[in-house]
ModelCIF file with pLDDT and N, C-alpha, C, O atoms, coordinates in Angstrom:
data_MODEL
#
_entry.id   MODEL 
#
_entity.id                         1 
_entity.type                       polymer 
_entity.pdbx_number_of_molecules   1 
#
_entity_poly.entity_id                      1 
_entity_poly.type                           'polypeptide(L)' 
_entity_poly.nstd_linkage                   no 
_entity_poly.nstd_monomer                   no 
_entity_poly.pdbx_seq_one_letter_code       
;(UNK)(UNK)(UNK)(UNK)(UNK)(UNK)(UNK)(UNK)(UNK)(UNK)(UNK)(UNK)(UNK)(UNK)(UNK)(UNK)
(UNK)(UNK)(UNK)(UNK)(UNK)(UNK)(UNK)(UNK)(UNK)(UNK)(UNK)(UNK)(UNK)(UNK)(UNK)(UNK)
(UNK)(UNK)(UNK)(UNK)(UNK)(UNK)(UNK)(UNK)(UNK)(UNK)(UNK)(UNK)(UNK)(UNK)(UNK)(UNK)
;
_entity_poly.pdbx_seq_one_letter_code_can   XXXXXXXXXXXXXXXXXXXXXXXXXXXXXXXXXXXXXXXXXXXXXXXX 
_entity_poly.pdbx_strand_id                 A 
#
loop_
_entity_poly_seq.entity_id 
_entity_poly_seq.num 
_entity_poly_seq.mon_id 
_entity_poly_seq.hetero 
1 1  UNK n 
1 2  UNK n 
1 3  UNK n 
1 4  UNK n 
1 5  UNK n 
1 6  UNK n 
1 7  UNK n 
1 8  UNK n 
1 9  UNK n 
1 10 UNK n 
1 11 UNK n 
1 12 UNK n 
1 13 UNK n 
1 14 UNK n 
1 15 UNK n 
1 16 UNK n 
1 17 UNK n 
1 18 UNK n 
1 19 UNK n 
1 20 UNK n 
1 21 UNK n 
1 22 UNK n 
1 23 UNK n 
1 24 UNK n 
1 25 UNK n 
1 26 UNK n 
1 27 UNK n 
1 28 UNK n 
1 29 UNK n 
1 30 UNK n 
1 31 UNK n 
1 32 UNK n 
1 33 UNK n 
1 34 UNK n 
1 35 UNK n 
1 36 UNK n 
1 37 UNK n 
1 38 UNK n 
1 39 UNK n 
1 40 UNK n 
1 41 UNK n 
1 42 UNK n 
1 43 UNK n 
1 44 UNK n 
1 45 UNK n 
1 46 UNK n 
1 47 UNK n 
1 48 UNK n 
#
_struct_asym.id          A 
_struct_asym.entity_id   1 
#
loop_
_ma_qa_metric.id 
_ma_qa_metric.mode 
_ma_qa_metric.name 
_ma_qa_metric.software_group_id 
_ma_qa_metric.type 
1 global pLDDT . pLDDT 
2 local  pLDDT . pLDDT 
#
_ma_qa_metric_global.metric_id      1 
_ma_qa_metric_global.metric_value   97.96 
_ma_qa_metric_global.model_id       1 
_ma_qa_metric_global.ordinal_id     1 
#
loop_
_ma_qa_metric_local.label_asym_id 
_ma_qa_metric_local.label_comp_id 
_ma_qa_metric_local.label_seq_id 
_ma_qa_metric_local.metric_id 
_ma_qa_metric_local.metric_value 
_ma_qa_metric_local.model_id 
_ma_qa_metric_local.ordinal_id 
A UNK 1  2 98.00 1 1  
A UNK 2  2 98.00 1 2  
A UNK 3  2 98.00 1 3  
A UNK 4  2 98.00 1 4  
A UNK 5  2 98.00 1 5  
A UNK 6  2 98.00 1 6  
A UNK 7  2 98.00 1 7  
A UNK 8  2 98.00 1 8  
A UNK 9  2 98.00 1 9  
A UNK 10 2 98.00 1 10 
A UNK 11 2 97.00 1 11 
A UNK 12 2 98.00 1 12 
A UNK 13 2 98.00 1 13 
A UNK 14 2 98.00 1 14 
A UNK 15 2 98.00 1 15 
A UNK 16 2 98.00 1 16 
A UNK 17 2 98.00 1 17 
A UNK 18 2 98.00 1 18 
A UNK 19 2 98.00 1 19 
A UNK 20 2 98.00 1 20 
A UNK 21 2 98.00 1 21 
A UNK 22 2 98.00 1 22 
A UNK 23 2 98.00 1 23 
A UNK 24 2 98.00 1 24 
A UNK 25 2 98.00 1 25 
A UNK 26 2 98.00 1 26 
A UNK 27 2 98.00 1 27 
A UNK 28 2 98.00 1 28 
A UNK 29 2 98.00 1 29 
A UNK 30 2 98.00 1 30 
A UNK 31 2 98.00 1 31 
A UNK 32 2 98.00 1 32 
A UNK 33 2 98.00 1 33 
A UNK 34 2 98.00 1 34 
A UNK 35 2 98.00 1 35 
A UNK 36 2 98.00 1 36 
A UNK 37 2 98.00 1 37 
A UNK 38 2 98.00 1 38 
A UNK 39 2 98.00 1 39 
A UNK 40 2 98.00 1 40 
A UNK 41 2 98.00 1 41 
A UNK 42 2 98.00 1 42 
A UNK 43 2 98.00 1 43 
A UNK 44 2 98.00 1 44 
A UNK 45 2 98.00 1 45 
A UNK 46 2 98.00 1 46 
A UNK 47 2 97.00 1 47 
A UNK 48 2 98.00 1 48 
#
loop_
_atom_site.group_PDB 
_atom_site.id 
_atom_site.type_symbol 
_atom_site.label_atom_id 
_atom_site.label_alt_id 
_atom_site.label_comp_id 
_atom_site.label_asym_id 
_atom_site.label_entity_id 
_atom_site.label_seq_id 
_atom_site.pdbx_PDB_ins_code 
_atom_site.Cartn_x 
_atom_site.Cartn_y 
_atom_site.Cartn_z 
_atom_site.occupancy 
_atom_site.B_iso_or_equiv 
_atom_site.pdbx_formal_charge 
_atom_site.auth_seq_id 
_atom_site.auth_comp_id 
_atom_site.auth_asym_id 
_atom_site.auth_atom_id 
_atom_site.pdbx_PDB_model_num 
ATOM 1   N N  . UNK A 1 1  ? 0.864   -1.186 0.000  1.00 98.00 ? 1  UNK A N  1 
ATOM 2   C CA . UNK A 1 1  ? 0.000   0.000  0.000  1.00 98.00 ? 1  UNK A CA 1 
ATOM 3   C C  . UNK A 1 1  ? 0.895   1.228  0.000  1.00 98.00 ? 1  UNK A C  1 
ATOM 4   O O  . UNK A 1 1  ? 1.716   1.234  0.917  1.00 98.00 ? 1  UNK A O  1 
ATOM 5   N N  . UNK A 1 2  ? 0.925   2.447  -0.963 1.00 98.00 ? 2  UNK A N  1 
ATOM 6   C CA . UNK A 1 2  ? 1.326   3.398  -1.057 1.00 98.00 ? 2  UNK A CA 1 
ATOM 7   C C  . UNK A 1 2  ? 0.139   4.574  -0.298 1.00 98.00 ? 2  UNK A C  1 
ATOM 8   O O  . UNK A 1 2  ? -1.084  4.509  -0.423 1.00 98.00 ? 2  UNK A O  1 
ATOM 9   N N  . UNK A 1 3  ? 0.913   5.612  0.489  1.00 98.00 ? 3  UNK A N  1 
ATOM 10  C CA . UNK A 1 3  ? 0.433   6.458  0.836  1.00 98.00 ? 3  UNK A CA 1 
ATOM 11  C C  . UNK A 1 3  ? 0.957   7.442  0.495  1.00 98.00 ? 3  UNK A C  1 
ATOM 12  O O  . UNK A 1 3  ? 2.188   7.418  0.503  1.00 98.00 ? 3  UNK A O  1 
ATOM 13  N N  . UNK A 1 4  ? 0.041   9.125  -0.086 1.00 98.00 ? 4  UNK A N  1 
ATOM 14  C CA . UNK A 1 4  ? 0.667   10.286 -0.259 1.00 98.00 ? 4  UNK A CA 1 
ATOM 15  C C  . UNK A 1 4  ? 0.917   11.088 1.010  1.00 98.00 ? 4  UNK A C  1 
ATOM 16  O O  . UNK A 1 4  ? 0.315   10.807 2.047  1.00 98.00 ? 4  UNK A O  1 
ATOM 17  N N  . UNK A 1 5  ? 1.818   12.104 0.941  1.00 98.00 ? 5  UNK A N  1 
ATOM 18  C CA . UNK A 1 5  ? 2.263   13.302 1.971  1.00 98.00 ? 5  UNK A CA 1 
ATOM 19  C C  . UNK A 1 5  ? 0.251   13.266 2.647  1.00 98.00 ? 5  UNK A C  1 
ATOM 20  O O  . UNK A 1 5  ? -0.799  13.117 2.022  1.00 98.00 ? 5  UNK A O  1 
ATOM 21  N N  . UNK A 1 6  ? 0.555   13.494 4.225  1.00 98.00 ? 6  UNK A N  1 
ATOM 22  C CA . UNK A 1 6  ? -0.520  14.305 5.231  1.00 98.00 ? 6  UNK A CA 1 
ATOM 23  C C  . UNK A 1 6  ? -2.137  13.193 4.657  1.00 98.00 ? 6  UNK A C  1 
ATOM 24  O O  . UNK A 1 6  ? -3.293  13.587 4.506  1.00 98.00 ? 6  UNK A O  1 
ATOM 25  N N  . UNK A 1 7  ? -1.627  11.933 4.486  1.00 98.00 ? 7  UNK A N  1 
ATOM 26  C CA . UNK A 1 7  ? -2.469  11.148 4.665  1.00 98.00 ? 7  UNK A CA 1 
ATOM 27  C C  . UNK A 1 7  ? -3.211  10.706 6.146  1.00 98.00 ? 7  UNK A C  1 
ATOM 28  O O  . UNK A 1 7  ? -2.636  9.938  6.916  1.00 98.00 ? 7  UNK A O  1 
ATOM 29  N N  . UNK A 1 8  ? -4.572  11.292 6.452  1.00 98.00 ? 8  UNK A N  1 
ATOM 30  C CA . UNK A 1 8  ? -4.933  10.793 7.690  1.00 98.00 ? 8  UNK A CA 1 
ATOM 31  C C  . UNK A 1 8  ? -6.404  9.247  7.315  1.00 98.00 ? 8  UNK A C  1 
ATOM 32  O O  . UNK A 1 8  ? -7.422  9.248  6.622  1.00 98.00 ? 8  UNK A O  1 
ATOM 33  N N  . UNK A 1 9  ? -5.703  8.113  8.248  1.00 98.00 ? 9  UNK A N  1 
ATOM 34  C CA . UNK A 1 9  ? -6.756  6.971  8.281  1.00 98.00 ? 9  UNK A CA 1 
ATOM 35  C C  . UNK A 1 9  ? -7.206  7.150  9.758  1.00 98.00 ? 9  UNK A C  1 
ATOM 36  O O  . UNK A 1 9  ? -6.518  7.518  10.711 1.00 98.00 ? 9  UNK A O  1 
ATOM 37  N N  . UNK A 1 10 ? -8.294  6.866  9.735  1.00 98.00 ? 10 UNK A N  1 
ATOM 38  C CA . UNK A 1 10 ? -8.875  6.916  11.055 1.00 98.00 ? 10 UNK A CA 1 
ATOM 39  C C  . UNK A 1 10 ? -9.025  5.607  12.101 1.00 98.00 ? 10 UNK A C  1 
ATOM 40  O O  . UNK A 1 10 ? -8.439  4.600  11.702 1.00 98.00 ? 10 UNK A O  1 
ATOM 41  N N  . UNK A 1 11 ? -9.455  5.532  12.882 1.00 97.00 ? 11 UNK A N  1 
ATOM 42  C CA . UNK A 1 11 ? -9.528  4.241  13.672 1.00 97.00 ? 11 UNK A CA 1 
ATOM 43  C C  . UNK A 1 11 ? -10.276 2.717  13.260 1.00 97.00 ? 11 UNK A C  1 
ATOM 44  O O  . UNK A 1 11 ? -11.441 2.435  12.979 1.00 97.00 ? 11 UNK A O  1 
ATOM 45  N N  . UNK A 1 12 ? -9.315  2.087  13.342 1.00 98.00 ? 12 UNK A N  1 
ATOM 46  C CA . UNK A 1 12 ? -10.461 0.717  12.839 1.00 98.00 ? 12 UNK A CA 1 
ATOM 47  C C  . UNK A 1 12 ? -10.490 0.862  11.408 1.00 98.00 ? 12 UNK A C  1 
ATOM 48  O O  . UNK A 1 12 ? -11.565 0.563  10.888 1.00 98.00 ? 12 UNK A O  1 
ATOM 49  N N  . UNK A 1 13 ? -9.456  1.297  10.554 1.00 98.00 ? 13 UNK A N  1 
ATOM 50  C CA . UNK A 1 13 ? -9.586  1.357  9.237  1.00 98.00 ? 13 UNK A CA 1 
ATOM 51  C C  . UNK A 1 13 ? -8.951  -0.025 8.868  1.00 98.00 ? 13 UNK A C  1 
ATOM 52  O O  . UNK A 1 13 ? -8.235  -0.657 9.644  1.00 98.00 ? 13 UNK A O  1 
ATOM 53  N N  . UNK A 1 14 ? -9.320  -0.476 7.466  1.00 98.00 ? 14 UNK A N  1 
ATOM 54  C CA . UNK A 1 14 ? -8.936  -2.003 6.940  1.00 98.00 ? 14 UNK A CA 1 
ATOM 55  C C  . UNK A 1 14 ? -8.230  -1.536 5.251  1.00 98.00 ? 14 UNK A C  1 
ATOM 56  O O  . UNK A 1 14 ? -8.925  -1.555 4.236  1.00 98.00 ? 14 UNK A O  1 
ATOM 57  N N  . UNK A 1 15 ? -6.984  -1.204 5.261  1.00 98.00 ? 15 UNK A N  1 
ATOM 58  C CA . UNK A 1 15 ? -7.115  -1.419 3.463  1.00 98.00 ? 15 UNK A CA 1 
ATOM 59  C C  . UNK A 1 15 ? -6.048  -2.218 3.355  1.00 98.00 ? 15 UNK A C  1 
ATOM 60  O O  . UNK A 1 15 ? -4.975  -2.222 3.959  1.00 98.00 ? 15 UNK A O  1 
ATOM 61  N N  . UNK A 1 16 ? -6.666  -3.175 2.153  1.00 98.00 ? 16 UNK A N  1 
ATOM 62  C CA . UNK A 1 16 ? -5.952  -4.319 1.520  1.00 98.00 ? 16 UNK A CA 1 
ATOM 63  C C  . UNK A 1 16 ? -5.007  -3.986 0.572  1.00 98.00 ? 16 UNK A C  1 
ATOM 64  O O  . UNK A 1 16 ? -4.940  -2.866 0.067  1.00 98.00 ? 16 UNK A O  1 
ATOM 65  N N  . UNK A 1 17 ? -4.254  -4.932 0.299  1.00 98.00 ? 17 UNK A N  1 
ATOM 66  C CA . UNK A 1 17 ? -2.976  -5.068 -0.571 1.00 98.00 ? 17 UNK A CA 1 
ATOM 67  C C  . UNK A 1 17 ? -3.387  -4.351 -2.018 1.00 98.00 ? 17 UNK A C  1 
ATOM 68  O O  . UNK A 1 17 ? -4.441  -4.482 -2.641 1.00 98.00 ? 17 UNK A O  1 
ATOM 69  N N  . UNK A 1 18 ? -2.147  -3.505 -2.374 1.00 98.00 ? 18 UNK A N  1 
ATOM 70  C CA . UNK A 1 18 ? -1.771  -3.010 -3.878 1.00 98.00 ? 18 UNK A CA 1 
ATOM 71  C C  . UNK A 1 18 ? -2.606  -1.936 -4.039 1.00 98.00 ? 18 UNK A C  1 
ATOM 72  O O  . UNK A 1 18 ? -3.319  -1.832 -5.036 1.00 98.00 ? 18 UNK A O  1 
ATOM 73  N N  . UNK A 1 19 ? -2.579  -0.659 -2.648 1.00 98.00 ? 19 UNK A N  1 
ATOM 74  C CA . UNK A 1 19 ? -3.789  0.547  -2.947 1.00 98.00 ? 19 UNK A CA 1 
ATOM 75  C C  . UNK A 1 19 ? -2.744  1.125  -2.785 1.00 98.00 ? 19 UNK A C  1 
ATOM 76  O O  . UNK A 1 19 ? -1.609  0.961  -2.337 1.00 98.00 ? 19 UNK A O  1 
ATOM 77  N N  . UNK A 1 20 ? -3.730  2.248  -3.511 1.00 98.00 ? 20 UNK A N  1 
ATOM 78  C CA . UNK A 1 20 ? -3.004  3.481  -3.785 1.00 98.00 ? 20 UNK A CA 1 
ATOM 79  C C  . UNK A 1 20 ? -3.724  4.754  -2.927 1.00 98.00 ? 20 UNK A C  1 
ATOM 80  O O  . UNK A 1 20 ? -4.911  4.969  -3.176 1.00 98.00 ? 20 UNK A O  1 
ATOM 81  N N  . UNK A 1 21 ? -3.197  5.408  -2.156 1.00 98.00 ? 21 UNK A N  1 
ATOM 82  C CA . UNK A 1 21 ? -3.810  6.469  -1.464 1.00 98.00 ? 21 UNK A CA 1 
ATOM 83  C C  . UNK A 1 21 ? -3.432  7.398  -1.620 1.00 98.00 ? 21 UNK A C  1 
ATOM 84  O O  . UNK A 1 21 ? -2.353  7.482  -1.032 1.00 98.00 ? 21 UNK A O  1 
ATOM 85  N N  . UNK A 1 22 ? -3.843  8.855  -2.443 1.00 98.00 ? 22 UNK A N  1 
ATOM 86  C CA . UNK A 1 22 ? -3.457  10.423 -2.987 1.00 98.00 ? 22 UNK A CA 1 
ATOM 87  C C  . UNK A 1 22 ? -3.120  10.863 -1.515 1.00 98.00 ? 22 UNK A C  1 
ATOM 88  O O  . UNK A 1 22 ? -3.558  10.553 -0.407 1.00 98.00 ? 22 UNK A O  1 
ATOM 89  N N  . UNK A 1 23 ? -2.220  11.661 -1.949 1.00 98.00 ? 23 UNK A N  1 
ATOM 90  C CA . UNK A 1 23 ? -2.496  13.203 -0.886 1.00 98.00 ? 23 UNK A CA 1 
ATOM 91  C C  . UNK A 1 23 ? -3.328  13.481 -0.036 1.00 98.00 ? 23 UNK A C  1 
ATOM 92  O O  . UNK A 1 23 ? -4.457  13.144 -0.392 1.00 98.00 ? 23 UNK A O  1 
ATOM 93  N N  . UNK A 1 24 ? -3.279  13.998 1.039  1.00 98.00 ? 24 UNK A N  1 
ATOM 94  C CA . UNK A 1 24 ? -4.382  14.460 2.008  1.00 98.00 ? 24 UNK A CA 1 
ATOM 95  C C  . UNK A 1 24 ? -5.513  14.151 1.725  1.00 98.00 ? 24 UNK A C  1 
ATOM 96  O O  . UNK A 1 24 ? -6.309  15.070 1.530  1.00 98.00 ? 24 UNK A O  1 
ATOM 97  N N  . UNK A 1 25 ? -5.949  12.814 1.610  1.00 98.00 ? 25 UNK A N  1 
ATOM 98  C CA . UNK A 1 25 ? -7.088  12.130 1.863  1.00 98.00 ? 25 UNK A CA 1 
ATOM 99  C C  . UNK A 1 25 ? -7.476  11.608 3.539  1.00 98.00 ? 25 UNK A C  1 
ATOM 100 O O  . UNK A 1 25 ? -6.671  11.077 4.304  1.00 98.00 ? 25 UNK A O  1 
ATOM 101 N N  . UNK A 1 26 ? -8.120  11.749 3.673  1.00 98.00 ? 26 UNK A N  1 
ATOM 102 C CA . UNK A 1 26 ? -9.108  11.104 4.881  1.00 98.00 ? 26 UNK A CA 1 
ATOM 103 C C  . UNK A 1 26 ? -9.747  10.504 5.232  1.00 98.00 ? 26 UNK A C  1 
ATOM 104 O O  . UNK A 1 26 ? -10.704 11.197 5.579  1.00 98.00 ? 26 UNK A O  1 
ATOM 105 N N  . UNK A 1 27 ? -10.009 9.126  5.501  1.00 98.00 ? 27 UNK A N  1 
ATOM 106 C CA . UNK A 1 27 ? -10.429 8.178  5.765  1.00 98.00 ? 27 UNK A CA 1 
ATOM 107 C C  . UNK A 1 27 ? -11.114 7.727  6.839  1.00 98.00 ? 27 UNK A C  1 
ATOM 108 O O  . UNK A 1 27 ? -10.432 7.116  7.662  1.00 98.00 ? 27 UNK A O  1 
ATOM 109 N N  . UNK A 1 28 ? -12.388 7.864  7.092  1.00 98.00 ? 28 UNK A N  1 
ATOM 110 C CA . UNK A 1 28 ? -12.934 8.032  8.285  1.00 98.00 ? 28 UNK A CA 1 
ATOM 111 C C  . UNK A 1 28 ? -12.968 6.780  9.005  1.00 98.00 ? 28 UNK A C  1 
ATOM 112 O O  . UNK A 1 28 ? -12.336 5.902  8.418  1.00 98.00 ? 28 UNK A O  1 
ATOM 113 N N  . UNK A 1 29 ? -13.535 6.394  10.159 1.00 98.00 ? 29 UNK A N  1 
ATOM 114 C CA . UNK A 1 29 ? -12.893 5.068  11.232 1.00 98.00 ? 29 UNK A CA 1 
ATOM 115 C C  . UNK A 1 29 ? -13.940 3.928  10.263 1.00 98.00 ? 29 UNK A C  1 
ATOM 116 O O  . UNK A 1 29 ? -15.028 4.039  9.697  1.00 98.00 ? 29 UNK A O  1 
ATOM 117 N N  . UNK A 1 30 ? -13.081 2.983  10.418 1.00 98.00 ? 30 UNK A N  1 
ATOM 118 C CA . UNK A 1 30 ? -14.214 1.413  10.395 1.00 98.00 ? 30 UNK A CA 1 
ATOM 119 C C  . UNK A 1 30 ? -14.192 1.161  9.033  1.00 98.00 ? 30 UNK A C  1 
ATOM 120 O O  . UNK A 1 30 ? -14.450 -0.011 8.758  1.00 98.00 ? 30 UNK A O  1 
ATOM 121 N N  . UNK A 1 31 ? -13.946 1.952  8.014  1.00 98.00 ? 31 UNK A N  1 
ATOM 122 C CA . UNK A 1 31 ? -14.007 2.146  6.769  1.00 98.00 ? 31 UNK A CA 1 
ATOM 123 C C  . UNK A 1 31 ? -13.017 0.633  6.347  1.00 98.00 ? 31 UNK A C  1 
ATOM 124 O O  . UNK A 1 31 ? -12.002 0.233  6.917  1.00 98.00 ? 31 UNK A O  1 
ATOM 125 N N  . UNK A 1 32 ? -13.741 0.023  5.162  1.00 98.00 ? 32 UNK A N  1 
ATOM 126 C CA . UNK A 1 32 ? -12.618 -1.310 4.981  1.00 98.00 ? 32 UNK A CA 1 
ATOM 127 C C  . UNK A 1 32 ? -12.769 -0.790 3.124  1.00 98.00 ? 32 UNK A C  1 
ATOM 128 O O  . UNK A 1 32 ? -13.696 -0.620 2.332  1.00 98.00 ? 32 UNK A O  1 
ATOM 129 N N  . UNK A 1 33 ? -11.079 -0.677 3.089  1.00 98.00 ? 33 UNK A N  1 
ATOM 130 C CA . UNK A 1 33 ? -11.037 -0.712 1.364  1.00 98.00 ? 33 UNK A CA 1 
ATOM 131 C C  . UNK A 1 33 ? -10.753 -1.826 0.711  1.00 98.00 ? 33 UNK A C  1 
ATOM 132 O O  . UNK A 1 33 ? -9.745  -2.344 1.192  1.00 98.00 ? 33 UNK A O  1 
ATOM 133 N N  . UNK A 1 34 ? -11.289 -2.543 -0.350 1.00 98.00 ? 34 UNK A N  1 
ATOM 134 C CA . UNK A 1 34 ? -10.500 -3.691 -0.867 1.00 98.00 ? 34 UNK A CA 1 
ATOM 135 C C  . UNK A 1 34 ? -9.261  -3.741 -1.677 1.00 98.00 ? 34 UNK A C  1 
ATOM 136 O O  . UNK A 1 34 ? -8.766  -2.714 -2.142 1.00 98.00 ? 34 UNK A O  1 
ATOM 137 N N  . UNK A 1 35 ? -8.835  -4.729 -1.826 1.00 98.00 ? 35 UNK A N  1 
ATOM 138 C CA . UNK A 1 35 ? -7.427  -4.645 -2.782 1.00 98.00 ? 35 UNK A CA 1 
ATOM 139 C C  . UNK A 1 35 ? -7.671  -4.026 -3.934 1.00 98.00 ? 35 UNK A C  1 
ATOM 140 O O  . UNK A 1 35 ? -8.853  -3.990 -4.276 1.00 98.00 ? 35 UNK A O  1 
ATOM 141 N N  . UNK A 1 36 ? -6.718  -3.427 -4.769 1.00 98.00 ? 36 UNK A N  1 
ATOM 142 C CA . UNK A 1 36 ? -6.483  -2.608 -5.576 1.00 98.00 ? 36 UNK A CA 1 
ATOM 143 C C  . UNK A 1 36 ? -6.849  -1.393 -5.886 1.00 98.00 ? 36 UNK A C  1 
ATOM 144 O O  . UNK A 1 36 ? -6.510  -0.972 -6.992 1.00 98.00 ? 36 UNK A O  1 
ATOM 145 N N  . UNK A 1 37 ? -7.659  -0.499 -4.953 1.00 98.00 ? 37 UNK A N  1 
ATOM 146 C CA . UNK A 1 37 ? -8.130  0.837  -5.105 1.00 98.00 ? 37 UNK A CA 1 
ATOM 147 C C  . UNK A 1 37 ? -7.282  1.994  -5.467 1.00 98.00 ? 37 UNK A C  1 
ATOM 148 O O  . UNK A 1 37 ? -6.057  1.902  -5.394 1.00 98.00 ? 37 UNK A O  1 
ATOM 149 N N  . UNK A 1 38 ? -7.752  2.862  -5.776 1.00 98.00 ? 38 UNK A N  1 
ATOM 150 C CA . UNK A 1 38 ? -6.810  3.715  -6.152 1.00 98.00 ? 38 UNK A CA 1 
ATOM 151 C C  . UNK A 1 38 ? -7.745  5.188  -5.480 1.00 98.00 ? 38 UNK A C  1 
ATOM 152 O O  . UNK A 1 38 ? -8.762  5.499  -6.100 1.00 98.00 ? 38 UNK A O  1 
ATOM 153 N N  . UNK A 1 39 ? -7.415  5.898  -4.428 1.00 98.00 ? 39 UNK A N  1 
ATOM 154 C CA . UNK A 1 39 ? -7.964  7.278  -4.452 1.00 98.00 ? 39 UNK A CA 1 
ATOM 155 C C  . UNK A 1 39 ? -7.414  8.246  -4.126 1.00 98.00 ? 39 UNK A C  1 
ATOM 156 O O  . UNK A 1 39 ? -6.600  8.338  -3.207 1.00 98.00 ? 39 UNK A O  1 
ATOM 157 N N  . UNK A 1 40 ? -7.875  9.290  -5.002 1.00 98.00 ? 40 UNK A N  1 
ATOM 158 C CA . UNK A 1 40 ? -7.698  10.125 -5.592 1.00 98.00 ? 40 UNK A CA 1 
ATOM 159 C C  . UNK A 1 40 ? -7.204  11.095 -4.844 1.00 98.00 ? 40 UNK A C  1 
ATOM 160 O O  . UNK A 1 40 ? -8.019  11.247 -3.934 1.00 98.00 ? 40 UNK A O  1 
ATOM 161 N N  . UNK A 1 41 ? -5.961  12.150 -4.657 1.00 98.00 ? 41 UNK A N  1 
ATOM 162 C CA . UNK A 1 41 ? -5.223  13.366 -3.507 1.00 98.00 ? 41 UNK A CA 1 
ATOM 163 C C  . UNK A 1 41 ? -6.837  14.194 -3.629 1.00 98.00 ? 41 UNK A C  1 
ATOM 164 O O  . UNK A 1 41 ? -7.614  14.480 -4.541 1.00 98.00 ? 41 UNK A O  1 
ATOM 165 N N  . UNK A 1 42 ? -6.765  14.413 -1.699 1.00 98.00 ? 42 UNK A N  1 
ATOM 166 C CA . UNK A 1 42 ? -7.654  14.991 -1.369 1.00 98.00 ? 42 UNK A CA 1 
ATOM 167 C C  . UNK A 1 42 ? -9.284  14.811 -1.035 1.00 98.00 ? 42 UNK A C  1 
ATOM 168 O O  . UNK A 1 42 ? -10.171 15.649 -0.874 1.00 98.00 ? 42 UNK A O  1 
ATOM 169 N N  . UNK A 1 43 ? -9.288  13.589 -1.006 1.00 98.00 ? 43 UNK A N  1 
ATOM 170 C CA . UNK A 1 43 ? -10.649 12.908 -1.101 1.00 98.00 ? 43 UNK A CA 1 
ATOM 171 C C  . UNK A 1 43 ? -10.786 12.790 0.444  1.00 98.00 ? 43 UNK A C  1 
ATOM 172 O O  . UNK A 1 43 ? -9.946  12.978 1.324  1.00 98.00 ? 43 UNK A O  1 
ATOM 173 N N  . UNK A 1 44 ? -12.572 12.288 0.544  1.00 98.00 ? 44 UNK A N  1 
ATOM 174 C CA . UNK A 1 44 ? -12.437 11.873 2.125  1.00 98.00 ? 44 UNK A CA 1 
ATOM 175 C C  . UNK A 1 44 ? -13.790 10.763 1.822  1.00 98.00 ? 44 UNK A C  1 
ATOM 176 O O  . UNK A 1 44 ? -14.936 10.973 1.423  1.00 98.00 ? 44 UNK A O  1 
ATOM 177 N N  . UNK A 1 45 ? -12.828 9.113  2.337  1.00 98.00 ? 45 UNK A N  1 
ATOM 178 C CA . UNK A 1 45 ? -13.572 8.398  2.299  1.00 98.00 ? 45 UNK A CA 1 
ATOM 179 C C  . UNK A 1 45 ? -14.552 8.254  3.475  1.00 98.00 ? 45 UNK A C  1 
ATOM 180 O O  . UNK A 1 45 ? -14.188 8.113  4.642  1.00 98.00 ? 45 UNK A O  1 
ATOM 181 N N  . UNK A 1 46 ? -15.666 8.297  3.115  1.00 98.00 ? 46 UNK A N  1 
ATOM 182 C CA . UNK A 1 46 ? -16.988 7.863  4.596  1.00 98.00 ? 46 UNK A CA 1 
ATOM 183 C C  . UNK A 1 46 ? -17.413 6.257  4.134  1.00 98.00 ? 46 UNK A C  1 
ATOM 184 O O  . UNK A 1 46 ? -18.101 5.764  5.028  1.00 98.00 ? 46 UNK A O  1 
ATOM 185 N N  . UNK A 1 47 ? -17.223 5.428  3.136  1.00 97.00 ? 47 UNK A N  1 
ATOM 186 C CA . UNK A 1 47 ? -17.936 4.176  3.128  1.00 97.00 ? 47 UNK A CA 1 
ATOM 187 C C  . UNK A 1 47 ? -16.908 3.723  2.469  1.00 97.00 ? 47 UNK A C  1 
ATOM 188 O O  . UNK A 1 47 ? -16.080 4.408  1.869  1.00 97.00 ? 47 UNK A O  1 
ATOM 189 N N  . UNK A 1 48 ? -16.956 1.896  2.622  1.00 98.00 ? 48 UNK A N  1 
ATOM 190 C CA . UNK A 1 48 ? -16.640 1.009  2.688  1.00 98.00 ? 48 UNK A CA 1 
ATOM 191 C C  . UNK A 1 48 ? -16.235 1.072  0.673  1.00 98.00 ? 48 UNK A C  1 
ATOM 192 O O  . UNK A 1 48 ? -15.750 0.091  0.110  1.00 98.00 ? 48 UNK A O  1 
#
């Protein structure tokens, strides 16, 4: 898993193998990503 600069994941987060995470994205708690995602600098995930 790659992460960009001022990446925040929140508590109880799940992401699987070969993601890609932009820039100052945010990831709110409990949230589970599956393998291979890709998102986008600056985003803020609320669901699964």
């Amino acid at each position: 898993v790659f992460t960009g600069s001022r990446v925040t994941i929140c508590g109880d987060v799940k992401v699987e193998r070969n993601s890609f995470i932009g820039a100052n994205v945010c990831i709110l708690p409990k949230v589970q990503i599956k393998k291979n995602v890709v998102i986008a600098a600056g985003s803020v995930v609320i669901n699964n």
